[in-house]
Protein backbone atom coordinates (compact mmCIF):
# COMPACT_ATOMS: atom_id res chain seq x y z
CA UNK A 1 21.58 25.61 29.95
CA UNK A 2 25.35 24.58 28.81
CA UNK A 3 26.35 26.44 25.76
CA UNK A 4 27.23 24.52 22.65
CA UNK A 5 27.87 27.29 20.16
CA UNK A 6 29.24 30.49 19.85
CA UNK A 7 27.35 33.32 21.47
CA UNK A 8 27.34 35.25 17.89
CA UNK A 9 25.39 32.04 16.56
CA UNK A 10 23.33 33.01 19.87
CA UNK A 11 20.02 33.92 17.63
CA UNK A 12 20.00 30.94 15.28
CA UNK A 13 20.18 28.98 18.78
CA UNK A 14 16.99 31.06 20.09
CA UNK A 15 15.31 30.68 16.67
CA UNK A 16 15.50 26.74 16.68
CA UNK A 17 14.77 26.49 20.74
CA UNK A 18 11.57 28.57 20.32
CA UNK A 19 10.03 26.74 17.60
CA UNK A 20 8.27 24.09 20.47
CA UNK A 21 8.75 25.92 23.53
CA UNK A 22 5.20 25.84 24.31
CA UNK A 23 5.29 21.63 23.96
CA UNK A 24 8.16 22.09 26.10
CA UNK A 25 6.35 23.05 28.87
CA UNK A 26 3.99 20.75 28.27
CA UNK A 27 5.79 17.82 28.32
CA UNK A 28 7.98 19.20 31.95
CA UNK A 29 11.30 19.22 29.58
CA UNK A 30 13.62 21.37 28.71
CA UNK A 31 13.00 23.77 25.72
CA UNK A 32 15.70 21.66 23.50
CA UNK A 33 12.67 21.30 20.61
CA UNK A 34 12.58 22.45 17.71
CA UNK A 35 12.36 22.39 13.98
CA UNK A 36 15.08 23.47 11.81
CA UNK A 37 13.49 25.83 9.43
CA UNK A 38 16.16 25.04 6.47
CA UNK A 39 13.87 21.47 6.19
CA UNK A 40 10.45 22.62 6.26
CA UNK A 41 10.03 21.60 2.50
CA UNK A 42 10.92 18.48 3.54
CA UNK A 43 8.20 17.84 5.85
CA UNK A 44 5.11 16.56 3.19
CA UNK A 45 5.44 14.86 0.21
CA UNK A 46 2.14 16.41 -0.99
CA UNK A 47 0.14 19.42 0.29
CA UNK A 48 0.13 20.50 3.95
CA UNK A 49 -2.93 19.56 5.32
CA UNK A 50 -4.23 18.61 9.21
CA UNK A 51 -4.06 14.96 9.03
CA UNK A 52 -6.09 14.02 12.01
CA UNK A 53 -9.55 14.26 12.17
CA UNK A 54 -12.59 14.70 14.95
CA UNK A 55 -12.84 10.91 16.55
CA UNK A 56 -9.46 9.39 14.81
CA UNK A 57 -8.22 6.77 16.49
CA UNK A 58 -4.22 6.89 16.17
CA UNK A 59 -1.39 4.58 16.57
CA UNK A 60 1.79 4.79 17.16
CA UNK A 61 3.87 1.33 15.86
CA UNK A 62 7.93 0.54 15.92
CA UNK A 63 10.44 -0.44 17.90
CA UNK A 64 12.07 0.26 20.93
CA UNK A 65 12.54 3.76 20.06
CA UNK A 66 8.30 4.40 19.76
CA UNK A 67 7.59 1.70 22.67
CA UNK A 68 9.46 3.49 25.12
CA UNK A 69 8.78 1.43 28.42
CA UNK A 70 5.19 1.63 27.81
CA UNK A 71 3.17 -0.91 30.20
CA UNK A 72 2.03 -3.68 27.86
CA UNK A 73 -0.80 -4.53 30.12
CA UNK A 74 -2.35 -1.20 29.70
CA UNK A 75 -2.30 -1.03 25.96
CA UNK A 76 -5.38 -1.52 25.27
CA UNK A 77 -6.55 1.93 27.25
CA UNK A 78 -6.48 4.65 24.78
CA UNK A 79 -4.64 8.20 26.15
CA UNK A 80 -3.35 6.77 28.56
CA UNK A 81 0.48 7.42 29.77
CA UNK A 82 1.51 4.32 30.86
CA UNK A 83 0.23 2.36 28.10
CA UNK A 84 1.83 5.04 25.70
CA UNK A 85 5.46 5.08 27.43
CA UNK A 86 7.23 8.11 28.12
CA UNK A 87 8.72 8.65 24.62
CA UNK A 88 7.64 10.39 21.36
CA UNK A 89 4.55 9.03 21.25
CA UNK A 90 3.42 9.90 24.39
CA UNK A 91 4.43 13.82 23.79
CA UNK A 92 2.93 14.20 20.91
CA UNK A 93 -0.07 12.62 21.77
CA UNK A 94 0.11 14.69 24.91
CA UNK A 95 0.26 17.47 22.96
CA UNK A 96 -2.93 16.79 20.44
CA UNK A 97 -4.99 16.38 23.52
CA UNK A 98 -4.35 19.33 25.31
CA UNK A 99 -4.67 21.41 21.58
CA UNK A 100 -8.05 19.06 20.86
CA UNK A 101 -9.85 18.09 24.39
CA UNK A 102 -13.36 18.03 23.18
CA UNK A 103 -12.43 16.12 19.55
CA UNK A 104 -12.69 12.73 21.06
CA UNK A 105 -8.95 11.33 19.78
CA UNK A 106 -8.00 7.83 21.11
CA UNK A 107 -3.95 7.23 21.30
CA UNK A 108 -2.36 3.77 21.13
CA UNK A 109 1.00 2.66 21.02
CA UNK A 110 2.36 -0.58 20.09
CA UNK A 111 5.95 -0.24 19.73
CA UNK A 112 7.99 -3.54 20.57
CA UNK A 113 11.36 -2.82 21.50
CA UNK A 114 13.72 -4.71 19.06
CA UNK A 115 11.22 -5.17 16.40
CA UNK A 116 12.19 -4.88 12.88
CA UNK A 117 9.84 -5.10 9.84
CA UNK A 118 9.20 -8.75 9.64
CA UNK A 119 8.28 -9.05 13.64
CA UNK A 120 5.99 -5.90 12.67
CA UNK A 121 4.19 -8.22 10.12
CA UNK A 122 4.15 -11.18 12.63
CA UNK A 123 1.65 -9.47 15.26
CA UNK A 124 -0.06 -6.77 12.38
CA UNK A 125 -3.68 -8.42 13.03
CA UNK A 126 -3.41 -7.71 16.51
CA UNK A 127 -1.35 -5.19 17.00
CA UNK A 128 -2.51 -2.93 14.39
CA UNK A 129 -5.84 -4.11 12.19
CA UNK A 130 -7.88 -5.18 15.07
CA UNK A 131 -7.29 -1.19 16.46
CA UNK A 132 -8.38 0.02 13.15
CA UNK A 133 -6.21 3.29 12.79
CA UNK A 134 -7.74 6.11 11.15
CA UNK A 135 -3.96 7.16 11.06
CA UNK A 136 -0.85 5.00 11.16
CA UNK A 137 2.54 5.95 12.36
CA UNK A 138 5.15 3.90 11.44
CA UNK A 139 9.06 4.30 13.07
CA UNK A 140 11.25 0.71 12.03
CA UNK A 141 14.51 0.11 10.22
CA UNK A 142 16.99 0.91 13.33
CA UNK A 143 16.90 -2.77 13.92
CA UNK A 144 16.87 -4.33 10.65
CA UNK A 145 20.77 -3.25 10.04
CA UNK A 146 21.80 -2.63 14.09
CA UNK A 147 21.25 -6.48 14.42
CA UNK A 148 22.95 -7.52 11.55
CA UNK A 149 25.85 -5.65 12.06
CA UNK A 150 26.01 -7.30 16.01
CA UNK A 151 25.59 -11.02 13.88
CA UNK A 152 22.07 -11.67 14.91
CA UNK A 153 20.13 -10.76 11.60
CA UNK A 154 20.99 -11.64 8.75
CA UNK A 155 18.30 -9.36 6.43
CA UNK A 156 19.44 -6.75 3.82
CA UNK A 157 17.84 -3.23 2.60
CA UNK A 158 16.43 -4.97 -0.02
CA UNK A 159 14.27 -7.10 2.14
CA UNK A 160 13.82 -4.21 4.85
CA UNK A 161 11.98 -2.08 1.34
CA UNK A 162 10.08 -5.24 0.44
CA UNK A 163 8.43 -6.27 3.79
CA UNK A 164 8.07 -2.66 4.42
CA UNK A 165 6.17 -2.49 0.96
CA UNK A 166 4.08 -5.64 1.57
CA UNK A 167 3.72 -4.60 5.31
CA UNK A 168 1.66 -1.30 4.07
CA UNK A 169 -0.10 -3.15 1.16
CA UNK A 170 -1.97 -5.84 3.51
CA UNK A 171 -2.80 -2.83 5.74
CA UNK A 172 -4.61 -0.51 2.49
CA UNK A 173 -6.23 -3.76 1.78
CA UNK A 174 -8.04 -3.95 5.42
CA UNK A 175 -8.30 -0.50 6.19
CA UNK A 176 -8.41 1.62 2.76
CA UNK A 177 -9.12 4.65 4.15
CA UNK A 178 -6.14 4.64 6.89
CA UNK A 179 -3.98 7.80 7.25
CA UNK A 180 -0.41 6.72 6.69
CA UNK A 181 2.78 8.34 7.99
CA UNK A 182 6.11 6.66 7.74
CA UNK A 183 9.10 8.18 10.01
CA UNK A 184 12.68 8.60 9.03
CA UNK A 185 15.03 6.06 10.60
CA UNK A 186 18.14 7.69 12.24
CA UNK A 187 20.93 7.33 14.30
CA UNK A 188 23.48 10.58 15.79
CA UNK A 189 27.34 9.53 15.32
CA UNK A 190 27.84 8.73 19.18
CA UNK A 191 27.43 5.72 21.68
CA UNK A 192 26.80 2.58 19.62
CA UNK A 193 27.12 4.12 16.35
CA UNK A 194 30.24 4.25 14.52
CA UNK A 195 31.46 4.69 11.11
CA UNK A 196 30.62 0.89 10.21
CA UNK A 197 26.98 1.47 10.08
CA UNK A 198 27.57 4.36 6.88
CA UNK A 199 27.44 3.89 4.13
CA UNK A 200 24.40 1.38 4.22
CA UNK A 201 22.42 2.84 7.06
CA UNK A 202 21.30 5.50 4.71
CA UNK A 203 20.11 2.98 2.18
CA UNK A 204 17.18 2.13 5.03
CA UNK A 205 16.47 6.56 5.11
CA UNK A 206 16.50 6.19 1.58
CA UNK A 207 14.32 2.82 1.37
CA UNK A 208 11.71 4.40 3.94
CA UNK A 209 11.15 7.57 1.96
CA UNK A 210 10.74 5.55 -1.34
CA UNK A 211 8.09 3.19 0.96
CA UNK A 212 6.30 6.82 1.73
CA UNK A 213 6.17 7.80 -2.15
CA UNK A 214 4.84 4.79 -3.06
CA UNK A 215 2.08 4.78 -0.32
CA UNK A 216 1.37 8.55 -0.67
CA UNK A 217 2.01 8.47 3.13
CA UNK A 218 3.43 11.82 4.80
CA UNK A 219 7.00 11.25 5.90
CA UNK A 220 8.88 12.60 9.13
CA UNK A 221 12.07 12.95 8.13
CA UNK A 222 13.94 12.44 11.12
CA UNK A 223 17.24 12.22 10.21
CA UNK A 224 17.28 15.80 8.93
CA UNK A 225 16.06 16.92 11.91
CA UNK A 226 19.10 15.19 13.78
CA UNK A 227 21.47 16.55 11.72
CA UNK A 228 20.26 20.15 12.19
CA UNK A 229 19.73 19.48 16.17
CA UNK A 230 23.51 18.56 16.23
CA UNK A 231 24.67 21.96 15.29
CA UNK A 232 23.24 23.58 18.25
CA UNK A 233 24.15 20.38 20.88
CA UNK A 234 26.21 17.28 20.27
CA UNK A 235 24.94 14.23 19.61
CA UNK A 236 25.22 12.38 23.14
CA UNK A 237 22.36 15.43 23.90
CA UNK A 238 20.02 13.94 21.40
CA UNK A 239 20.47 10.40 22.11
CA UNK A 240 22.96 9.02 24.44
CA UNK A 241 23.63 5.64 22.55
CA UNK A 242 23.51 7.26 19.23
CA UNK A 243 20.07 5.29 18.52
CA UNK A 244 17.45 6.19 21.90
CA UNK A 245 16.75 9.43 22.12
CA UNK A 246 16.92 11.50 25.10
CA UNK A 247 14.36 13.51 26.72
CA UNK A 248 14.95 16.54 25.05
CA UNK A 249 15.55 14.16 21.65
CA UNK A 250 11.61 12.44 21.99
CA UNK A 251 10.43 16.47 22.86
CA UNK A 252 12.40 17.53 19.40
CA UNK A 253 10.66 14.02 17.51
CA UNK A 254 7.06 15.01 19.13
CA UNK A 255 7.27 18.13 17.62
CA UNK A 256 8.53 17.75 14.10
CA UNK A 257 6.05 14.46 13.94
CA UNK A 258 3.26 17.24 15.22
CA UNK A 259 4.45 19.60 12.47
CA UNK A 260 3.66 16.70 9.73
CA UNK A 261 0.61 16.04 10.60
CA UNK A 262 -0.43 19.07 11.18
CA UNK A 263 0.62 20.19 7.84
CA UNK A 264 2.95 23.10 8.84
């Protein structure tokens, strides 16, 4: 493995690597995964507690970031790789099935690469009420400023909060008793991002977190997780363009979304 730090920093770099070395191996990647223990108060908005129960049907819902190649014609087959794709989604769902064989969990994704909020709310019946979640997992807001800074959007953080809002209020309304988790937009200062997307991108991390609150939904927060992962590899390690991640990025995601839900 390349060396991105000091070797006297050499057992901060174990300490973060061994956090998911087990998922690691799990997944066939690298043992880049871990959670940075400086954020671990970060990681519920209420008390820890295992999220997912025996029989919960989950689902996995974003943008290109959560769809991850999956095979569209597959999707309705729950636990099944290529209808998951081969990114976050699919590794932590790997992950609860091989911890949970006999508890009868189905996984679905139905990330749409380029989505942002309002396309989200455009195929919800389908795409998310007719699966009937017991728990929802929501990544979106890369999109909703990436595509108005290249001219083809012309939405605002405002909006992004208020359909995001909305979004979760129709889904209480159908499914009352859904498990909610909303994930942490991010980007890592490399490939497509530059210095134009700051100050405003963290409006969206800001806008997500106050959607969480309000829905008393757990919340991944990615972005910290990035910006701990960057002090042990650069950014390009994490996610090439600055917006997809890597392997070892969607192994580090897995794991911290894991630790969420899982309450830890």
């Amino acid at each position: 493995m390349i060396e991105y730090i000091s070797e006297g920093s050499s057992l901060n770099r174990r300490k973060f690597f061994k956090a998911s070395g087990a998922m690691a191996g799990v997944a066939g990647l690298a043992s880049l995964t871990a959670v940075p223990d400086s954020s671990a108060a970060e990681f519920s908005l209420f008390a820890a507690r295992v999220m997912i129960a025996n029989n919960d049907v989950i689902l996995f819902q974003g943008d290109s970031i959560t769809d991850a190649g999956r095979n569209r014609e597959k999707a309705v087959l729950p636990n099944d790789q290529s209808a998951i794709g081969t990114g976050y989604a699919w590794l932590a769902g790997a992950e609860l099935l091989v911890d949970r064989p006999k508890d009868g969990l189905k996984v679905y994704n139905r990330g749409i690469s380029g989505n942002k909020v309002f396309q989200l709310a455009d195929r919800w019946q389908t795409d998310c009420l007719e699966v009937k979640p017991n728990l929802l997992s929501i990544l979106i807001g890369v999109n909703d400023i990436w595509h108005k800074l290249n001219g083809n959007y012309s939405g605002t953080v405002e909006i992004y909060e208020k359909d995001y809002h909305t979004l979760l209020e129709r889904t209480r309304k159908a499914l009352p008793k859904v498990k909610l988790v909303v994930c942490e937009p991010f980007v890592l200062r490399c490939g497509a991002v530059t210095e134009k997307w700051f100050p405003e991108f963290d409006l969206y991390r800001a806008a997500a977190k106050n959607v969480a609150k309000a829905f008393q939904a757990r919340f991944v927060p990615f972005q910290s997780m990035f910006d701990e992962a960057i002090k042990y590899a650069p950014p390009a390690h994490w996610a090439a363009d600055g917006v997809h991640p890597t392997p070892a990025g969607a192994s580090l995601m897995a794991h911290n979304w894991l630790k969420v839900v899982n309450g830890k």
